[in-house]
Protein backbone atom coordinates (compact mmCIF):
# COMPACT_ATOMS: atom_id res chain seq x y z
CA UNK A 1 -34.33 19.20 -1.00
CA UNK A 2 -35.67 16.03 0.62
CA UNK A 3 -33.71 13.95 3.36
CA UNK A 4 -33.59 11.19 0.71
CA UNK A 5 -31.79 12.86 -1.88
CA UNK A 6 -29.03 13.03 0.99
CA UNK A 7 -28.47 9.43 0.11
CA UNK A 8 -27.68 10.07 -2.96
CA UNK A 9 -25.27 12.50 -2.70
CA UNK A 10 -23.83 10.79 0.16
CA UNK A 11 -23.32 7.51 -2.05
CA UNK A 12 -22.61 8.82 -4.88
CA UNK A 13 -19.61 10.81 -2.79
CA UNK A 14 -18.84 7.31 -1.12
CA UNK A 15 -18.54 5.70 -4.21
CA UNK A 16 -15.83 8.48 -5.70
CA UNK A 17 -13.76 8.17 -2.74
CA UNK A 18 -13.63 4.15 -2.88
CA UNK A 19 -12.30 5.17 -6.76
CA UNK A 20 -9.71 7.53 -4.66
CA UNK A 21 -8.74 5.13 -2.24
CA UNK A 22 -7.96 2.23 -4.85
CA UNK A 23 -5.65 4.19 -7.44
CA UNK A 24 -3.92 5.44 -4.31
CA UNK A 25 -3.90 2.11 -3.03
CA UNK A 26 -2.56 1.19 -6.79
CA UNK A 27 0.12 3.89 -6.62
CA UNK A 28 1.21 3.11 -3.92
CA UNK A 29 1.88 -0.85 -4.55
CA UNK A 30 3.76 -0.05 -7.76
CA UNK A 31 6.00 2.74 -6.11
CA UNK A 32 9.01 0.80 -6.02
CA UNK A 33 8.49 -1.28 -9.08
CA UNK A 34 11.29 -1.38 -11.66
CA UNK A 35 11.34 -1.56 -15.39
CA UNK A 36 13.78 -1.52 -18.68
CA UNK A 37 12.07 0.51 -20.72
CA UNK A 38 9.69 3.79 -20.51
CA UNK A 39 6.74 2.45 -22.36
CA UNK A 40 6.53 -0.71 -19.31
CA UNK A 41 7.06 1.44 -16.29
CA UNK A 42 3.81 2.29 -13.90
CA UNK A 43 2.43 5.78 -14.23
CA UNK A 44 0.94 7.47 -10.96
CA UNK A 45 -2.92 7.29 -11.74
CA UNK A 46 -5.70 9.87 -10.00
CA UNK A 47 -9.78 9.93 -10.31
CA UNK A 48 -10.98 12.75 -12.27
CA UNK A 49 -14.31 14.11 -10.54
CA UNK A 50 -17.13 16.80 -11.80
CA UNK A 51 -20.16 17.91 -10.35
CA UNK A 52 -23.43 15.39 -11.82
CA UNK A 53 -25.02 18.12 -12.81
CA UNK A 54 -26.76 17.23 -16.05
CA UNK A 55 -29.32 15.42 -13.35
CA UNK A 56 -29.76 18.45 -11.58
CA UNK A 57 -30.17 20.62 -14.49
CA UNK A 58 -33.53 18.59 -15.29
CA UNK A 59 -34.99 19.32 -12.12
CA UNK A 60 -38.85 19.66 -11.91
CA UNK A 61 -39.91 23.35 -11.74
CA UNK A 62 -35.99 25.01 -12.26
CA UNK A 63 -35.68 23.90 -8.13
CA UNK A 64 -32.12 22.59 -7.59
CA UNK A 65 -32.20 19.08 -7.17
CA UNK A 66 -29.18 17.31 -5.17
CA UNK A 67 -25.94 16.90 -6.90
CA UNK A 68 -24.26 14.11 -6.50
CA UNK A 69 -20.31 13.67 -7.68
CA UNK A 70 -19.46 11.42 -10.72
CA UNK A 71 -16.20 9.77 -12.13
CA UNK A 72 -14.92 10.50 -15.32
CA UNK A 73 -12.10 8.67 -15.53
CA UNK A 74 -8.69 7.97 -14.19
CA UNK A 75 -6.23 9.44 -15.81
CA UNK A 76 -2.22 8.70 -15.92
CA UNK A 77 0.11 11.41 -14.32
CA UNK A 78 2.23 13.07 -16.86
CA UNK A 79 5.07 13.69 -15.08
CA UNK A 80 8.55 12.86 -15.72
CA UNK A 81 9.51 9.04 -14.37
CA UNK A 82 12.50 8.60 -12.26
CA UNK A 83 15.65 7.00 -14.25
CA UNK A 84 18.49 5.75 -12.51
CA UNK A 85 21.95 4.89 -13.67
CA UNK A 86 22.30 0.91 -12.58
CA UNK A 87 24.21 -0.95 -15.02
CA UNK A 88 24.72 -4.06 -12.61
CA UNK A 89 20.76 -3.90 -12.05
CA UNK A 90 19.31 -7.25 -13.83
CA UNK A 91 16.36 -4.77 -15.20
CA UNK A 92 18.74 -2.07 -16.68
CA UNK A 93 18.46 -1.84 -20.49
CA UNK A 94 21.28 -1.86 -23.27
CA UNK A 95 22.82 1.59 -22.17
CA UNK A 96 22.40 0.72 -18.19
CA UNK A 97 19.12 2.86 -16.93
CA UNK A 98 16.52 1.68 -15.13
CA UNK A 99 13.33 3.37 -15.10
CA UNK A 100 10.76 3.77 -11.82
CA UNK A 101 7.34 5.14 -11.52
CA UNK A 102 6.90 8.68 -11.43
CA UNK A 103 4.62 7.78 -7.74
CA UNK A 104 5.45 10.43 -5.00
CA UNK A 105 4.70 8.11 -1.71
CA UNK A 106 4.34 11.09 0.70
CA UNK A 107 1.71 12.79 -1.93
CA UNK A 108 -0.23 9.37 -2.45
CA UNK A 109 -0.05 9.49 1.83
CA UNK A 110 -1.54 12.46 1.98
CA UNK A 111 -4.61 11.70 -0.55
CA UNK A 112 -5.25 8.02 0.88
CA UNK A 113 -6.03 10.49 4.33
CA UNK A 114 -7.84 13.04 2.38
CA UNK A 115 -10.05 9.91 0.34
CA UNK A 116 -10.35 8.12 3.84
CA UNK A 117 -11.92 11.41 6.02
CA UNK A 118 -14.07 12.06 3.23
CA UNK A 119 -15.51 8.92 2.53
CA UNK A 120 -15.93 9.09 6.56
CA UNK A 121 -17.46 12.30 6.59
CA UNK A 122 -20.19 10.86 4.20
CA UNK A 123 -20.96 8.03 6.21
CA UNK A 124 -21.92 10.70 8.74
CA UNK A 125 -23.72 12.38 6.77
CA UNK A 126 -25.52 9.46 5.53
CA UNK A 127 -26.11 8.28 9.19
CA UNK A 128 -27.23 11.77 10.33
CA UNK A 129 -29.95 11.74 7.83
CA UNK A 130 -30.98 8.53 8.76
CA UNK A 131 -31.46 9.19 11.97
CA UNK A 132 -33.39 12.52 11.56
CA UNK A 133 -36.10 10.14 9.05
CA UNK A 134 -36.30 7.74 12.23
CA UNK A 135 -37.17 10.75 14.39
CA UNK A 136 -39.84 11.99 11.96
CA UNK A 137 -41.14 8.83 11.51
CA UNK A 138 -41.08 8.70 15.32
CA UNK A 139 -43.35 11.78 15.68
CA UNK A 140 -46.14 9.91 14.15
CA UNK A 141 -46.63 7.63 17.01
CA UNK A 142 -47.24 10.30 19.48
C-alpha cells in the first residue's frame, strides 16, 4: 500500500466523523425540544458506516488496495420517545401529554468524544504520513 492511499483513508475517515459529530451535534440541540403530537417530535439520528470495499475489491492484481469508510445514511433511532403528563403545558395535546425526543444526552456525550478522538486520530495519521513523504523526498537531496 502506498503512503498516498493513507490520505484517502484518512479523509475519507475524517469526513465520516464530521457526519458523527453533526447528528450528535443535532441530537443534542433538539434534546429538550417539546411537541403535541408523536409524528412532530425529534427522533435521535446516528451515521450508518460500512467498509468502501467495492473499491478495494477492484484492485489491480487481487492486492488489497486501501479501504476507506463510507456513509450510508443516517438513520432515525427507533426507540420509544419520552411522554409526559403536563396538562397546564401550552404544547400538551387534547388529553394533556407532551411528547420529547427519545435523545439520551449522556449517550450523545459520549459519541461527540468518541467522533472528536477519532477524527483527531486521523489527522495524525494524515500528518504522520505526510511527514514520512517529506523525509523521502528529503533523501533525494543527499
Amino acid at each position: 500500500m502506498s503512503l498516498f492511499n493513507v490520505f484517502n483513508i484518512t479523509g475519507s475517515g475524517m469526513s465520516a466523523q464530521s457526519v458523527r459529530l453533526n447528528t450528535t451535534a443535532s441530537n443534542i440541540a433538539n434534546a429538550d425540544s417539546v411537541s403535541s403530537s408523536i409524528d412532530q417530535t425529534y427522533r435521535a439520528r446516528h451515521p450508518v458506516f460500512a467498509a468502501a470495499m467495492q473499491e478495494a475489491a477492484a484492485g489491480q492484481n487481487s492486492q488489497r488496495e486501501s479501504v476507506g469508510v463510507q456513509v450510508l445514511g443516517v438513520v432515525e433511532s427507533n426507540k420509544p420517545l419520552n411522554i409526559e403528563y403536563a396538562p397546564e403545558h401550552p404544547m400538551a395535546d387534547n388529553e394533556g401529554y407532551i411528547y420529547k425526543p427519545n435523545v439520551n444526552v449522556i449517550e450523545e456525550m459520549t459519541n461527540m468524544i468518541s467522533a472528536s478522538r477519532s477524527y483527531q486520530t486521523n489527522v495524525q495519521l494524515a500528518e504522520s504520513a505526510k511527514n514520512m513523504l517529506n523525509k523521502t523526498l528529503m533523501l533525494g537531496q543527499r
